[in-house]
Protein backbone atom coordinates (compact mmCIF):
# COMPACT_ATOMS: atom_id res chain seq x y z
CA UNK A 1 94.55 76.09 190.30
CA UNK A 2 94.21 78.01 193.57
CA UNK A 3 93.65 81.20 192.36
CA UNK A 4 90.75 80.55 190.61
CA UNK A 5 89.23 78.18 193.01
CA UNK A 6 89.89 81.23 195.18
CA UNK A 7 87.69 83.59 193.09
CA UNK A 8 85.40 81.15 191.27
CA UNK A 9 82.77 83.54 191.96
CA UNK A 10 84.11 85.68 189.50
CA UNK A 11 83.32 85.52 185.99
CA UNK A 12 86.60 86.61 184.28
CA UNK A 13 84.79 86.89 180.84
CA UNK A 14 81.40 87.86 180.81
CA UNK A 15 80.31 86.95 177.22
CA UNK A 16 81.06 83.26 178.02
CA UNK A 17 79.09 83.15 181.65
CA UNK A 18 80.15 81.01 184.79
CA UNK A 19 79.26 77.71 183.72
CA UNK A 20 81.51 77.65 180.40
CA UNK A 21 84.59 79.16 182.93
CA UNK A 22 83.53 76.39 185.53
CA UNK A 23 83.50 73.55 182.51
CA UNK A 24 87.31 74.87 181.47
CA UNK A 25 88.36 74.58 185.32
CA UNK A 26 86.85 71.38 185.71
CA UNK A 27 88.34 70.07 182.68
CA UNK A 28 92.29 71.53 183.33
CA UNK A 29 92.04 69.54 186.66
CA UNK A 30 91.27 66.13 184.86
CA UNK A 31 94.35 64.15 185.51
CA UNK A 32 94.12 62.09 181.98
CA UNK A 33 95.80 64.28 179.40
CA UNK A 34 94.43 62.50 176.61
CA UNK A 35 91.28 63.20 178.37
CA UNK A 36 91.63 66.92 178.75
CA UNK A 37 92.45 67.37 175.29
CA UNK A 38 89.32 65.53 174.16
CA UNK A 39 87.31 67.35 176.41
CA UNK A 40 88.71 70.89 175.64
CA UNK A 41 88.10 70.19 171.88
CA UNK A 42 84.41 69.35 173.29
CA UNK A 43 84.09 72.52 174.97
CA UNK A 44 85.26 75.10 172.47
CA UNK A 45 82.33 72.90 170.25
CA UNK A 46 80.18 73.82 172.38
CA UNK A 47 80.75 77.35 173.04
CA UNK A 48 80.32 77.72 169.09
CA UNK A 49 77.10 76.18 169.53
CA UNK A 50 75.92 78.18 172.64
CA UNK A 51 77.24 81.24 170.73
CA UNK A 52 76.60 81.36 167.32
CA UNK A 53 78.32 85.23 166.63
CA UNK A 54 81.33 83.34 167.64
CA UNK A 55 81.60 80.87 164.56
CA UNK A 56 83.03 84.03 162.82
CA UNK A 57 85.79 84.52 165.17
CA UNK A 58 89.00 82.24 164.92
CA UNK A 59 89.52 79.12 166.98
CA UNK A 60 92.24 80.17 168.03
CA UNK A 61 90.36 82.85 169.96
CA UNK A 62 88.24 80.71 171.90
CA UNK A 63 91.13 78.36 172.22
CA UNK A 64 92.91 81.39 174.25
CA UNK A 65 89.75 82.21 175.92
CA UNK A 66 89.81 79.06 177.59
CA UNK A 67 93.48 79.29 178.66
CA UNK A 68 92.59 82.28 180.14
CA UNK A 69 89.16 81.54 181.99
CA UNK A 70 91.37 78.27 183.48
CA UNK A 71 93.68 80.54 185.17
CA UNK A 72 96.14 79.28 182.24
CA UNK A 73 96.39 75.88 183.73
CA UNK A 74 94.71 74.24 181.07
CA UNK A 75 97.92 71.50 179.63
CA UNK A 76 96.45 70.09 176.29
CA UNK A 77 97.43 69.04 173.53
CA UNK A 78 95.45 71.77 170.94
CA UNK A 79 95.89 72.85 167.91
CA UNK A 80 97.79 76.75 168.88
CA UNK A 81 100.21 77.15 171.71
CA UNK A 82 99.15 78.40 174.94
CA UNK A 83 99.03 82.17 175.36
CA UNK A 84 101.52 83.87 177.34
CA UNK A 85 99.44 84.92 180.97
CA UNK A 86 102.05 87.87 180.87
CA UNK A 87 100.46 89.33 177.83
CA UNK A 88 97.00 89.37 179.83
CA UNK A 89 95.69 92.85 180.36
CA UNK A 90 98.86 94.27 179.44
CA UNK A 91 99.07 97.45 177.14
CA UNK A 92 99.65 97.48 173.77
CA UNK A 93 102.64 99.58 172.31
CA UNK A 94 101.78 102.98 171.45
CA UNK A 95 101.86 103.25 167.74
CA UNK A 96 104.21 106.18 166.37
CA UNK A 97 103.42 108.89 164.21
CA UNK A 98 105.67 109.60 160.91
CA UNK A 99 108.69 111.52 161.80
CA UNK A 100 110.17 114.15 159.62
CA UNK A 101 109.12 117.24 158.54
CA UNK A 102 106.76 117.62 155.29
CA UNK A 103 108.19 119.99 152.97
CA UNK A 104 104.63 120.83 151.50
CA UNK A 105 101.91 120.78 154.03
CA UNK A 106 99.00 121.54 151.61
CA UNK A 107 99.94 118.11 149.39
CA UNK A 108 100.39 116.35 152.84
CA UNK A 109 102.99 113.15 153.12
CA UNK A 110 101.23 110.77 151.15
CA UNK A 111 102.06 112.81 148.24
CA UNK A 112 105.91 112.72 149.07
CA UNK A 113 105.53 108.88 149.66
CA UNK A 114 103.70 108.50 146.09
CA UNK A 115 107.23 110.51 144.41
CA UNK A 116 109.43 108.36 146.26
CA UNK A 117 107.91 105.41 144.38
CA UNK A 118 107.61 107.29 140.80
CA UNK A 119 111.31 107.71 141.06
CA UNK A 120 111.63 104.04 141.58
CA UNK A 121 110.11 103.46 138.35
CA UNK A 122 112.55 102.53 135.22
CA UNK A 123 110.41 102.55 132.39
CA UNK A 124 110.04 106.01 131.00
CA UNK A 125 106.62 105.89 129.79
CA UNK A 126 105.31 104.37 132.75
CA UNK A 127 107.01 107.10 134.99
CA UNK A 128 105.86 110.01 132.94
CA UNK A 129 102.30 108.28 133.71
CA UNK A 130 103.07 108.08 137.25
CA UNK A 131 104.26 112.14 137.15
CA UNK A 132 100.91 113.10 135.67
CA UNK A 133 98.87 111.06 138.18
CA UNK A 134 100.43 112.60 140.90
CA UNK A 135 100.24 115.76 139.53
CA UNK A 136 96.36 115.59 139.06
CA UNK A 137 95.96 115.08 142.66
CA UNK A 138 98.52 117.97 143.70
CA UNK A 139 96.89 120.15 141.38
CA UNK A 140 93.44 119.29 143.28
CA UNK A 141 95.14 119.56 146.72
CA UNK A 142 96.70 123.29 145.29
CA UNK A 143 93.12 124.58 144.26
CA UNK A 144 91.45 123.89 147.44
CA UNK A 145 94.62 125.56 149.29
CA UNK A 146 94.72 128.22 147.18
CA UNK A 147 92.62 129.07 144.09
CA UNK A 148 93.55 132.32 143.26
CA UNK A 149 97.35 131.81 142.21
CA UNK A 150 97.99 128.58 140.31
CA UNK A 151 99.76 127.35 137.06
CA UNK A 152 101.03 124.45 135.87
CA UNK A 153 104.47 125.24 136.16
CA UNK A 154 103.81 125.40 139.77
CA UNK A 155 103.05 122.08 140.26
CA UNK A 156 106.08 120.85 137.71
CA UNK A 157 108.23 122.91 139.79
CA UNK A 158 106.95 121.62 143.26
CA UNK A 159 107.38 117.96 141.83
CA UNK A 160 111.09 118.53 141.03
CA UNK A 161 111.74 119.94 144.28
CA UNK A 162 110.30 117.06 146.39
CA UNK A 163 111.72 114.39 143.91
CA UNK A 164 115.56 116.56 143.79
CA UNK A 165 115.20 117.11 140.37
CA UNK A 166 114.59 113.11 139.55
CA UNK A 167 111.35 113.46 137.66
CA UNK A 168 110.60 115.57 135.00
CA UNK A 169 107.96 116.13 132.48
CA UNK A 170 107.51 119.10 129.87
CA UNK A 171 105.01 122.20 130.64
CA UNK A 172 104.09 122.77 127.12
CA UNK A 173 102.73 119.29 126.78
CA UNK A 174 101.22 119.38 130.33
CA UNK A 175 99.56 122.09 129.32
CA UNK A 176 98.28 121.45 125.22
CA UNK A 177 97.09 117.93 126.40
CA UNK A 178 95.64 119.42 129.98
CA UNK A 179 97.19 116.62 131.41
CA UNK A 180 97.23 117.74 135.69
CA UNK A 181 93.44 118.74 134.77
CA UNK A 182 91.53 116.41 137.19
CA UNK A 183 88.52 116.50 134.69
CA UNK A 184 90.82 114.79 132.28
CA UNK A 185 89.70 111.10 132.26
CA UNK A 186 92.97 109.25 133.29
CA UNK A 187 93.40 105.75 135.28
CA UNK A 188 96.93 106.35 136.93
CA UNK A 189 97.77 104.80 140.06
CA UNK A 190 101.35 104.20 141.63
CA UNK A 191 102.42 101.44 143.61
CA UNK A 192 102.70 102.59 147.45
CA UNK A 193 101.23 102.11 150.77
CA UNK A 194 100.33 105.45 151.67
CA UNK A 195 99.00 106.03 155.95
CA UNK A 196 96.56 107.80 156.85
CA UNK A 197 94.24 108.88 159.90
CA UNK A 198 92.34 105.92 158.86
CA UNK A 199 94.60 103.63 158.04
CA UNK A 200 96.53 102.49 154.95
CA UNK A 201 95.70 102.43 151.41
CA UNK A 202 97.21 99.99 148.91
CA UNK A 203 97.87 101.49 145.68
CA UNK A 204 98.88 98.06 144.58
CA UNK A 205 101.91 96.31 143.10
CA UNK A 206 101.70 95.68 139.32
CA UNK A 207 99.85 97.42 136.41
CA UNK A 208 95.85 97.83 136.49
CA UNK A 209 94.23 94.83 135.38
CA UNK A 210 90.60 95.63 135.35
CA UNK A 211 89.54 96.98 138.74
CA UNK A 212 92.94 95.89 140.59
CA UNK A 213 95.36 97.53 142.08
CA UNK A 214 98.41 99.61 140.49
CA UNK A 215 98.44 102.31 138.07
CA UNK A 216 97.76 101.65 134.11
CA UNK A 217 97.26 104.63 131.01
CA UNK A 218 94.64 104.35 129.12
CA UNK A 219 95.29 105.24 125.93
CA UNK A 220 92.30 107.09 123.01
């Protein structure tokens, strides 16, 4: 415990104060270990008291917090293991972008991810559903890009090529039912995680069931 009798002065984090850090050095040096644990359990009580924004954090937080504020030589018997003082202040991993190269910039990669999964799908019906969802939102994504050239077979066509000719749906029935229009009142949705800039969407796993996730048809 030299280090930290060395720079007890310092506070080593602020939102607790000195008095909570000199309490968790205090109790580390008790030689009882039945006594330490008691006492720790005591402390992190108290700190919930002392701060109340902190009930909504996990123990195991505050449990850390006081591994960390004792210079980790807290030795108790609590209820998470003691965190490694090598992970302290060091940087997480940088988090990698998706590699590859999208083949359709103006639909973007979620829309590649969301064919991947339609071509997953068995069930005819239920794919053809999944087709016409995702060609609803590439239709919207193609009118902002560009409104003055667009038809229907454009999108069919731009489906087959991302999917390599694995999904397939007729243009005269896309077209007599309207079914890429966006106006059309459809409740598709495909099972997929799909990233973006702000983090990940969950299309869901299993058919809609009220307001849940997954993708559903509702038939008139």
């Amino acid at each position: 415990m030299n280090n930290i009798k060395e720079n007890e002065n310092k506070v080593i984090l602020k939102e607790y104060g000195k008095n909570i850090q000199r309490l968790a050095v205090h109790i580390a040096g008790l030689q009882d270990r039945d006594r330490r644990t008691q006492s720790a359990y005591t402390l992190v009580e108290i700190i919930k008291q002392l701060n109340p924004s902190l009930k909504q954090e996990s123990d195991q937080k505050i449990w850390d917090d006081i591994h960390i504020m004792s210079d980790f030589e807290l030795d108790v018997d609590g209820p998470f293991p003691k965190p490694e003082k090598e992970l302290l202040g060091k940087k997480p991993q940088i988090v990698g972008y998706p590699s590859g190269e999208i083949k359709f910039k103006h639909y973007g990669r979620n829309i590649e991810k969301l064919i991947e999964k339609a071509i997953e799908i068995e069930d005819n019906e239920e794919q053809e559903a999944a087709i016409i969802y995702i060609g609803q939102l590439m239709r919207s994504f193609h009118s902002t890009w560009n409104r003055d050239n667009f038809d229907d077979q454009i999108i069919i066509d731009d489906i087959k090529t991302l999917s390599k000719n694995k999904l397939h749906i007729d243009l005269e029935k896309v077209k007599e039912m309207s079914l890429f229009e966006t106006n059309t009142r459809r409740d598709f949705k495909i099972p997929v995680e799909a990233e973006s800039n702000t983090g990940r969407r969950n299309y869901g796993n299993n058919k809609r069931k009220g307001n849940n996730g997954g993708y559903s048809k509702k038939r008139r």
